[in-house]
Protein backbone atom coordinates (compact mmCIF):
# COMPACT_ATOMS: atom_id res chain seq x y z
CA UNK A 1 12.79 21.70 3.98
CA UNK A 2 11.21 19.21 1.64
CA UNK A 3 12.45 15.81 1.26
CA UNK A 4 13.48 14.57 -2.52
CA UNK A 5 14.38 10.74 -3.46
CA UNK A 6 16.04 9.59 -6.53
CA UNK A 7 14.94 6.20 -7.80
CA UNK A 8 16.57 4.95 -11.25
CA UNK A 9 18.32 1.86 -11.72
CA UNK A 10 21.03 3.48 -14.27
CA UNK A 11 24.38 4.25 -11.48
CA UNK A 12 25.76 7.35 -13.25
CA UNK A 13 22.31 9.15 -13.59
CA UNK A 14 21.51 8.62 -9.69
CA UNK A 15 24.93 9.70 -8.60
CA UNK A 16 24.98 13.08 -11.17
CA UNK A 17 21.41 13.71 -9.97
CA UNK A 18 22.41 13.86 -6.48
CA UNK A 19 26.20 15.07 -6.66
CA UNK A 20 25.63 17.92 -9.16
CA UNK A 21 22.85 19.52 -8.00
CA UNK A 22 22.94 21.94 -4.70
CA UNK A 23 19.66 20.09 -2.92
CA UNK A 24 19.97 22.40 0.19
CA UNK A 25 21.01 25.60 -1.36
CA UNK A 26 17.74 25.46 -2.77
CA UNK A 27 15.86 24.53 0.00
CA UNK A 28 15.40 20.38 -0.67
CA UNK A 29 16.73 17.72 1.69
CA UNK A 30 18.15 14.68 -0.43
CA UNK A 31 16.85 11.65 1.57
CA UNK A 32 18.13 8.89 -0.32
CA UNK A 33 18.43 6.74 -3.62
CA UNK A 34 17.61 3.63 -5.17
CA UNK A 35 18.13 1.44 -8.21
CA UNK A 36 14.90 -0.21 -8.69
CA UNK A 37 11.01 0.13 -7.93
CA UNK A 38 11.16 -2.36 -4.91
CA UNK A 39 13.74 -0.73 -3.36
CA UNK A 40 12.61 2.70 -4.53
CA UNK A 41 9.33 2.13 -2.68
CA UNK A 42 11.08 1.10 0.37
CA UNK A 43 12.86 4.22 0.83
CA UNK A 44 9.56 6.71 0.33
CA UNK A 45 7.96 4.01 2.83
CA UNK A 46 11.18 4.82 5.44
CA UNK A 47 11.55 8.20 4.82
CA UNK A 48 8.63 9.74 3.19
CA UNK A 49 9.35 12.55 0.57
CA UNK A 50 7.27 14.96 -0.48
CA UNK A 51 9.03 14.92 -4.06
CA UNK A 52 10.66 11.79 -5.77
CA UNK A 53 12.71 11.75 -9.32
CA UNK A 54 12.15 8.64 -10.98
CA UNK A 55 13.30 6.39 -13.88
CA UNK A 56 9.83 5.06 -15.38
CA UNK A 57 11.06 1.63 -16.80
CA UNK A 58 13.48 -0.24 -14.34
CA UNK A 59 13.94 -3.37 -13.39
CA UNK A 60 11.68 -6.13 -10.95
CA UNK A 61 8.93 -3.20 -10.23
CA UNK A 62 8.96 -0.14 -12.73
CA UNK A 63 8.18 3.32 -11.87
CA UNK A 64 4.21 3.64 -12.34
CA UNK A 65 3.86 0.66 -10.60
CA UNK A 66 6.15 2.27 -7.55
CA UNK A 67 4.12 5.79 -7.83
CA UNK A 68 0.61 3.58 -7.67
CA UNK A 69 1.28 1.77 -4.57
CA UNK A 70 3.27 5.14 -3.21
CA UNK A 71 0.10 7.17 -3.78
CA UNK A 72 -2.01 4.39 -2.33
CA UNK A 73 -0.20 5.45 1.56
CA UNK A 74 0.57 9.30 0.38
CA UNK A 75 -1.48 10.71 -2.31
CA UNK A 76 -0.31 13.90 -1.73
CA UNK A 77 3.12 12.70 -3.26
CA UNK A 78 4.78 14.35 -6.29
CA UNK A 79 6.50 11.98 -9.00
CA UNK A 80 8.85 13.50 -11.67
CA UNK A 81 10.04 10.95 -14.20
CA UNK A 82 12.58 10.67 -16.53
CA UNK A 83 12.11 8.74 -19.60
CA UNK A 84 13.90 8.48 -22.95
CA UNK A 85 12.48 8.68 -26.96
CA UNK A 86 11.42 4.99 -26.90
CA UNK A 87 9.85 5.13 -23.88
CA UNK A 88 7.67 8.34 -24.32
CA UNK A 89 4.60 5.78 -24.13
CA UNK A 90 4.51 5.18 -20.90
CA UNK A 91 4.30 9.34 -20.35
CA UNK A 92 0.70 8.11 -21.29
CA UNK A 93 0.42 6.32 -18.59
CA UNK A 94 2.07 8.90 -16.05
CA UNK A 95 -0.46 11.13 -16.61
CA UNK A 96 -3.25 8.75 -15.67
CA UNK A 97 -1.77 7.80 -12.38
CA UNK A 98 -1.60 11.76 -12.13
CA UNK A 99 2.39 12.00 -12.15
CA UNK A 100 3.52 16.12 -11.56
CA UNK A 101 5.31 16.03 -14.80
CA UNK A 102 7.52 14.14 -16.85
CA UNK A 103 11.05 14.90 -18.69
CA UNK A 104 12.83 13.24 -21.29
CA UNK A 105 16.25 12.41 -20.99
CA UNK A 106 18.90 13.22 -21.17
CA UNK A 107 17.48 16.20 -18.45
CA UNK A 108 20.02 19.33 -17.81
CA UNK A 109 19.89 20.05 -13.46
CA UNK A 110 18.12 23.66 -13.93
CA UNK A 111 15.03 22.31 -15.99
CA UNK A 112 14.76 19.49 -13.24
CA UNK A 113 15.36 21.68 -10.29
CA UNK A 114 12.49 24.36 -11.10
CA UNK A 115 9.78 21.10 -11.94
CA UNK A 116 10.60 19.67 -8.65
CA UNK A 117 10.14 23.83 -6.91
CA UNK A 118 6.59 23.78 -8.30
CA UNK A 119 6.06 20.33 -7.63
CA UNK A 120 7.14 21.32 -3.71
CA UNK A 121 4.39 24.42 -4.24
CA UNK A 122 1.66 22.17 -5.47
CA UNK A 123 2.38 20.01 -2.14
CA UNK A 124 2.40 22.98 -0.19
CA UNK A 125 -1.14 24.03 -1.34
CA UNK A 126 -2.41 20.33 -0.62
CA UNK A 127 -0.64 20.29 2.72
CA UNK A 128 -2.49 24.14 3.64
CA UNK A 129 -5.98 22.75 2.44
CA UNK A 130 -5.43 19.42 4.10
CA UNK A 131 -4.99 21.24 7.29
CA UNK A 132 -8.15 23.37 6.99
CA UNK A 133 -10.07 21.05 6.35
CA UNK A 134 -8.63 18.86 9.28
CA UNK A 135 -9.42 22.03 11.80
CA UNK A 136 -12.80 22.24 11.19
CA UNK A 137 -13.84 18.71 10.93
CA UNK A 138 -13.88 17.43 14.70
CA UNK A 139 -16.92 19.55 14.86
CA UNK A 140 -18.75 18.66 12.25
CA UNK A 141 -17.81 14.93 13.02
CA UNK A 142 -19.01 15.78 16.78
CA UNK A 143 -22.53 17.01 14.81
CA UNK A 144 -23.13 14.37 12.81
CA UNK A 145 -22.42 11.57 15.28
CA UNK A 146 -25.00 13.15 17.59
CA UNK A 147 -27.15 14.06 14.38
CA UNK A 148 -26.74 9.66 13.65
CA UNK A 149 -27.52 9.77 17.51
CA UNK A 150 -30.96 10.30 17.09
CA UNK A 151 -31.73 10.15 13.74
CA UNK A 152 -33.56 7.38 11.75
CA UNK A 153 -31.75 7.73 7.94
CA UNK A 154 -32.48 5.37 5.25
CA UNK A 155 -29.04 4.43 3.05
CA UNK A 156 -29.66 6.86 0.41
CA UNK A 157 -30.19 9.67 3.39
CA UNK A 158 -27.01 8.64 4.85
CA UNK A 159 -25.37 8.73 1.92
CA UNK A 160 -26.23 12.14 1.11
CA UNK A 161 -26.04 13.50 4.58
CA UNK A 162 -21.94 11.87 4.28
CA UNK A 163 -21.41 13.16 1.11
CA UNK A 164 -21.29 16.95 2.68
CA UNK A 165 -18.10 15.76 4.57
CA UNK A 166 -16.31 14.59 1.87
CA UNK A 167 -17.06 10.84 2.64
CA UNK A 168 -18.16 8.64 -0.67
CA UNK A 169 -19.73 5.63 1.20
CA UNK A 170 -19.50 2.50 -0.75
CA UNK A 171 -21.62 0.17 1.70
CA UNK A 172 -24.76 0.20 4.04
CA UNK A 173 -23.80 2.80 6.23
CA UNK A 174 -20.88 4.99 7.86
CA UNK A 175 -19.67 2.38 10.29
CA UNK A 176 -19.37 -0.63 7.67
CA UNK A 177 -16.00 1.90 5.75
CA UNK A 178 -14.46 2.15 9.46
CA UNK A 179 -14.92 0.10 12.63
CA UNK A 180 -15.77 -3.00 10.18
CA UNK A 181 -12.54 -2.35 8.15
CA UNK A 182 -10.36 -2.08 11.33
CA UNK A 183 -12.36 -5.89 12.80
CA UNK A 184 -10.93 -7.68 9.52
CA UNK A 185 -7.47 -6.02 9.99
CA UNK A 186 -7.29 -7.79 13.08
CA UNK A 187 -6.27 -4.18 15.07
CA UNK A 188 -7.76 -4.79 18.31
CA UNK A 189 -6.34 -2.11 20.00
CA UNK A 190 -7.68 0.52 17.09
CA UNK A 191 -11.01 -1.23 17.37
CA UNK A 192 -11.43 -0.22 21.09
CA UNK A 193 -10.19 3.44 20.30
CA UNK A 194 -12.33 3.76 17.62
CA UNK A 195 -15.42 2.89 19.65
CA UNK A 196 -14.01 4.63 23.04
CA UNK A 197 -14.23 7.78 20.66
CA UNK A 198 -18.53 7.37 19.62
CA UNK A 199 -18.76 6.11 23.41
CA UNK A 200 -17.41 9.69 24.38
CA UNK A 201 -18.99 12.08 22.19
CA UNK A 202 -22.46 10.15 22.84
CA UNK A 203 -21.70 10.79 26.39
CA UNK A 204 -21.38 14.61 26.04
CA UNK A 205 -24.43 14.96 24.17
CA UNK A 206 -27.18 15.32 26.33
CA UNK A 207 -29.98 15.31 23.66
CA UNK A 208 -29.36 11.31 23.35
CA UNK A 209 -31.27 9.24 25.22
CA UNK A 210 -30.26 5.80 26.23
CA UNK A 211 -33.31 4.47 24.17
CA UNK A 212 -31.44 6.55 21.20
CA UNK A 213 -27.72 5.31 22.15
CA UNK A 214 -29.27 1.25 22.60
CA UNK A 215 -30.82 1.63 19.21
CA UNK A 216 -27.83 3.04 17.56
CA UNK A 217 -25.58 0.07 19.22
CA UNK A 218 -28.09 -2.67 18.20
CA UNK A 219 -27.44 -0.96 14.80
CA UNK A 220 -23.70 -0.83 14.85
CA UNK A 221 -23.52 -4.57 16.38
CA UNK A 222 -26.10 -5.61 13.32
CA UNK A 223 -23.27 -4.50 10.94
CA UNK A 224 -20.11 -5.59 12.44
CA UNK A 225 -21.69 -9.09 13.12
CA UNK A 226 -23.20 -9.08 9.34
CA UNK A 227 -20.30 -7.78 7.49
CA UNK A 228 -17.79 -9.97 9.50
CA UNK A 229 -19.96 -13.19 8.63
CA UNK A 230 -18.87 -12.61 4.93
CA UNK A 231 -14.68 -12.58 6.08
CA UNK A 232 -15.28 -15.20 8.88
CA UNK A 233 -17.76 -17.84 6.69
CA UNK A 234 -16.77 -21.15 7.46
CA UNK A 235 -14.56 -20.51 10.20
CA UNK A 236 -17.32 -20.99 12.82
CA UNK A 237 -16.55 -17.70 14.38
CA UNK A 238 -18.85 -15.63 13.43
CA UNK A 239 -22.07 -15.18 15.94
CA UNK A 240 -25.33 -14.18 14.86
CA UNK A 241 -26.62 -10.84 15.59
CA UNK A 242 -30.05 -11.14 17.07
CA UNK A 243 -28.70 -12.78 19.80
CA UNK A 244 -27.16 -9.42 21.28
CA UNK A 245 -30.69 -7.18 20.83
CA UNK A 246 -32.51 -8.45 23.85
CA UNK A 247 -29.16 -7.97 26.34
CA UNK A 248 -28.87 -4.05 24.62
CA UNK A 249 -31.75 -3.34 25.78
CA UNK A 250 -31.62 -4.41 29.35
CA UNK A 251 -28.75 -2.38 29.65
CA UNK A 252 -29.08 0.77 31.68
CA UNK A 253 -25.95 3.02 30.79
CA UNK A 254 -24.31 3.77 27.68
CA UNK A 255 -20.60 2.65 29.10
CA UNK A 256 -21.84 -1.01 29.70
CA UNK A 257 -23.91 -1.00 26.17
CA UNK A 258 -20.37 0.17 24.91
CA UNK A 259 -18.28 -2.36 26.87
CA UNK A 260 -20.61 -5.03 25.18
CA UNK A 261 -20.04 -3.44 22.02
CA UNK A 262 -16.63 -3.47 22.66
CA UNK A 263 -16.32 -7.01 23.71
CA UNK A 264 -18.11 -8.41 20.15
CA UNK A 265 -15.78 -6.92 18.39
CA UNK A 266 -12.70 -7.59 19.71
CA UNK A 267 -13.55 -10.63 19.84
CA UNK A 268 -14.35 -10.59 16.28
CA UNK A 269 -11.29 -8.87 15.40
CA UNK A 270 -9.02 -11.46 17.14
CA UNK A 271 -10.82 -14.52 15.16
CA UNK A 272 -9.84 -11.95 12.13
CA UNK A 273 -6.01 -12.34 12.82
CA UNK A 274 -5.50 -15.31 13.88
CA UNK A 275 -7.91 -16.03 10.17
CA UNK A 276 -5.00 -12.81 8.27
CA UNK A 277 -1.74 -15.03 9.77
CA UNK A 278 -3.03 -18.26 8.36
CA UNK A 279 -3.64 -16.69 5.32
CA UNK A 280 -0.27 -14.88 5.27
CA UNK A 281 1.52 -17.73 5.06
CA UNK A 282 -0.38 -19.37 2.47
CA UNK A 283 0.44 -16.28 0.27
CA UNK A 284 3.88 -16.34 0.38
CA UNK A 285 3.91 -19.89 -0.31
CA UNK A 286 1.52 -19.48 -3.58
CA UNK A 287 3.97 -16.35 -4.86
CA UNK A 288 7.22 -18.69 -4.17
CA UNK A 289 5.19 -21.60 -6.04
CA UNK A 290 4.20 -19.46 -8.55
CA UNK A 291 7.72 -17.30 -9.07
CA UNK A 292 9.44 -20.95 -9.25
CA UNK A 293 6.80 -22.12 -12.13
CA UNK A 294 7.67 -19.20 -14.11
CA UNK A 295 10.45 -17.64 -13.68
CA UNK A 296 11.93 -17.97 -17.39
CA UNK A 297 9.42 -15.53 -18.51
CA UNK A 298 11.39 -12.11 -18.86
CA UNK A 299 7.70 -10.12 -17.86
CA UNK A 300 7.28 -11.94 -14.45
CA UNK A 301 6.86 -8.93 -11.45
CA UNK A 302 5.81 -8.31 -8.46
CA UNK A 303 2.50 -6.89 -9.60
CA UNK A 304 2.37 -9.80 -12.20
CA UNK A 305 2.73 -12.51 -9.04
CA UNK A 306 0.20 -10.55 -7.06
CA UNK A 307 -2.57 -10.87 -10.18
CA UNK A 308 -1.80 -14.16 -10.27
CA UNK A 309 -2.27 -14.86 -6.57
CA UNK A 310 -5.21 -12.11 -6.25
CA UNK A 311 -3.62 -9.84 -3.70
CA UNK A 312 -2.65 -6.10 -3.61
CA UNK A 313 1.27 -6.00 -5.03
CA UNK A 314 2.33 -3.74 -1.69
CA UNK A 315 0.55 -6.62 0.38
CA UNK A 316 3.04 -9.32 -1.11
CA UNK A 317 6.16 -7.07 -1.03
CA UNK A 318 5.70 -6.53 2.78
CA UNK A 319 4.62 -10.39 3.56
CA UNK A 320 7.79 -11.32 1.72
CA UNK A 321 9.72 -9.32 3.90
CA UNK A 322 7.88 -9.95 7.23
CA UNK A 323 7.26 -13.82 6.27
CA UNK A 324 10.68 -14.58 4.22
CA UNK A 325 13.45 -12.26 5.49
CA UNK A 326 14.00 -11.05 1.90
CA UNK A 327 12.72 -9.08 -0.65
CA UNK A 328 10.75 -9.71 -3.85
CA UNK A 329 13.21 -9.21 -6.46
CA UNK A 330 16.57 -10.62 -4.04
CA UNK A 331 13.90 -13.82 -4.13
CA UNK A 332 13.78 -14.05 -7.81
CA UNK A 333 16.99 -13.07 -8.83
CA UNK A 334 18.03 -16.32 -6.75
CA UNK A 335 15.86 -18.29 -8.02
CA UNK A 336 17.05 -17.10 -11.34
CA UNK A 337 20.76 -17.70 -10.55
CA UNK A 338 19.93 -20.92 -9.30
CA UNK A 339 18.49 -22.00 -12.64
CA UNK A 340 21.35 -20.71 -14.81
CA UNK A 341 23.97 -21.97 -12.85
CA UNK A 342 22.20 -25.44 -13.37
CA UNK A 343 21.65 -24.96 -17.16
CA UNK A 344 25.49 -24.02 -17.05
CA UNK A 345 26.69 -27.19 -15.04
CA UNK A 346 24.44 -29.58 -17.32
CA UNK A 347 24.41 -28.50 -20.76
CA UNK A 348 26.48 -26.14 -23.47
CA UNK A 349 24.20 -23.74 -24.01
CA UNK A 350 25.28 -20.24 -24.65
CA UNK A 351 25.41 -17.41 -22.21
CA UNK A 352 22.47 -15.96 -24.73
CA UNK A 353 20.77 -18.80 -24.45
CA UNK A 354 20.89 -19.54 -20.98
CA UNK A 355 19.80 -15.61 -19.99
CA UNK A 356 16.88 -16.85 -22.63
CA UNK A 357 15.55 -19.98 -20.24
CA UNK A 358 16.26 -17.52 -17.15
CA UNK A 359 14.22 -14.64 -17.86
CA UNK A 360 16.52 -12.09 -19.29
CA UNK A 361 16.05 -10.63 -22.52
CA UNK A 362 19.17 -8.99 -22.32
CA UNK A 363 22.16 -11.00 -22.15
CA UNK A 364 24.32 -8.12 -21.00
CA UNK A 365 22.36 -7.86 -18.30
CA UNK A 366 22.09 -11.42 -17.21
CA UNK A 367 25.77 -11.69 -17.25
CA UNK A 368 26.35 -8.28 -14.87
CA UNK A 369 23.60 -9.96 -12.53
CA UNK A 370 25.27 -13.35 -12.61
CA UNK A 371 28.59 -12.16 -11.74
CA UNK A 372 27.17 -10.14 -9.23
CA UNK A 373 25.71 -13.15 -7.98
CA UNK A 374 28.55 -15.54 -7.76
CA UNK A 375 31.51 -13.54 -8.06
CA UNK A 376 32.29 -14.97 -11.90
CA UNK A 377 31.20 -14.71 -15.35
CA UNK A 378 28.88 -17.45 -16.76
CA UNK A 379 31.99 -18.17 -18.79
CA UNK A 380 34.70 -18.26 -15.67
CA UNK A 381 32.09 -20.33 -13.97
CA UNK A 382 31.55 -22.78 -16.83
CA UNK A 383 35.21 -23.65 -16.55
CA UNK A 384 35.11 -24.28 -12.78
CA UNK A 385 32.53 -27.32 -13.64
């Protein structure tokens, strides 16, 4: 049974969308709603649909910018949006982020219900090639390690010899797109996996020699060390690569050379996250600087903060959670309340006005989310001052 969300921020669309329509009668499971993109891309995170029905513009994070960082985790993921006359623009830009379809609104439950049975089929095609592609490759990933085994390529031969897999190599060599990534994560534990894994296949293939296996580690140690000088510069943590070359080659069996191996770069990859936790904090502290400085302006978002602080919008949603306790938009809502309820207590400024200076463009709006806030209107609450 495939799983469907519903992510719009307007009440009585979500609850017609998921009272009127018979989810299981036609074989859907209806995992869950929500009213904005932050939440929205909370709930896909949780429960992982195949399908999801969503509003394009909505409020804190819209609905392209919820599909991007969706597809980012689960490309294989279908959007269907729903979007009215003076929105059709941004149909535009559903296409480019390679949306299923789109419908305008308002949308009757049979037109919706067959787009999101052929978006289920298109999954279902991904899922099947997926699979047989997945069944096939641990041999040819067996042949080409012991192929790299003993092998002498030059970068444009290794790029070409990668590109028959699939694999669209943006740096030096194979390694530097996946042991190097997982070293600047931090993932120790998926840094001795990964290299457990080359240590066993080398071991099964008899063609390698240890000469073969102690240049191949001198290589792989080369990279790791180079490529983590660029992450680690400055911190005095990173080593320097020739040093290792001479104690490779003493070695005489391909589980110590690997236990070295293993021991740079975990090392390495602990430097790397104690380096990611200092950094994390920092973050949150430039977004909250930054959300503080400029929250009047009705455009600020979560992918507007994450420009301005030059990291990936997904990134900042999670450290706001895991750092803060809170979300993105519960932060700046607050902050927002915070500010009108000031302008409220110290001048006579209008309710228009003061949704103006607070980021709202729409003073309807401001004055549902202020009442939400503190349980009045801004006019009940200007006479409690």
């Amino acid at each position: 049974m495939y799983k469907v969300a519903i992510v719009d921020d307007d009440r009585i669309i979500r609850r017609g969308l998921s009272s009127v329509i018979p989810w299981e009668e036609h074989g859907f499971q209806l995992v869950g709603e929500a009213a904005d993109g932050e939440k929205g891309l909370e709930l896909i995170e949780k429960e992982r649909p195949q399908i999801v029905v969503s509003d394009i513009k909505m409020p804190f994070m819209d609905g392209l910018e919820m599909a991007r960082m969706s597809k980012d985790k689960m490309p294989k993921i279908k959007f269907i949006f729903l979007t009215g006359y003076e929105d059709f623009q941004y149909a535009h830009e559903a296409i480019k982020i390679r949306a299923f379809d789109y419908l305008l609104k308002p949308v009757d439950s049979e037109s919706l219900i067959q787009k999101i049975k052929e978006a289920a089929e298109e999954w279902e095609q991904e899922e099947q090639k997926e699979k047989r592609m997945n069944e096939s490759s641990p041999f040819n990933q067996k042949k080409f390690l012991e192929k790299l085994a003993v092998t002498h390529f030059t970068n444009e031969e290794l790029k070409k010899e990668l590109s028959l897999f699939g694999i669209i190599m943006d740096g030096p060599t194979f390694l530097e797109g996946n042991l190097t990534k997982l070293i600047e994560l931090g993932l120790s534990s998926k840094v001795n996996d990964y290299l457990e894994g080359i240590k066993n296949q080398l071991l099964k293939n008899s063609s390698a020699s240890l000469q073969e296996v102690q240049l191949l580690t001198i290589r792989m140690v080369g990279l790791i060390v180079d490529e983590s000088a660029k992450w680690l510069k400055g911190s005095g943590k990173s080593p320097a690569s020739s040093q290792y070359q001479s104690e490779i080659l003493e070695m005489k069996t391909i589980p110590d050379i690997f236990e070295m191996v293993k021991n740079i770069a975990i090392d390495l990859s602990v430097n790397a996250n104690k380096l990611n936790e200092n950094k994390k904090s920092s973050l949150v502290d430039k977004a909250i600087a930054f959300i503080e400085s400029n929250y009047q302006l009705a455009e600020i978002s979560l992918q507007k903060v994450a420009e301005a602080i030059h990291v990936n919008p997904a990134y900042l949603s999670n450290l706001f959670k895991v750092e803060k306790g809170f979300n993105f938009g519960d932060f700046l809502v607050e902050t927002r309340m915070k500010a009108a309820m000031e302008l409220i207590r110290q001048s006579d400024l209008k309710t228009y006005e003061v949704a103006s200076k607070t980021g709202y463009s729409n003073p309807q709006y401001f004055s549902i989310c202020f009442k939400k806030y503190t349980g009045y209107s801004p006019a009940q609450f200007k006479k409690l001052i």
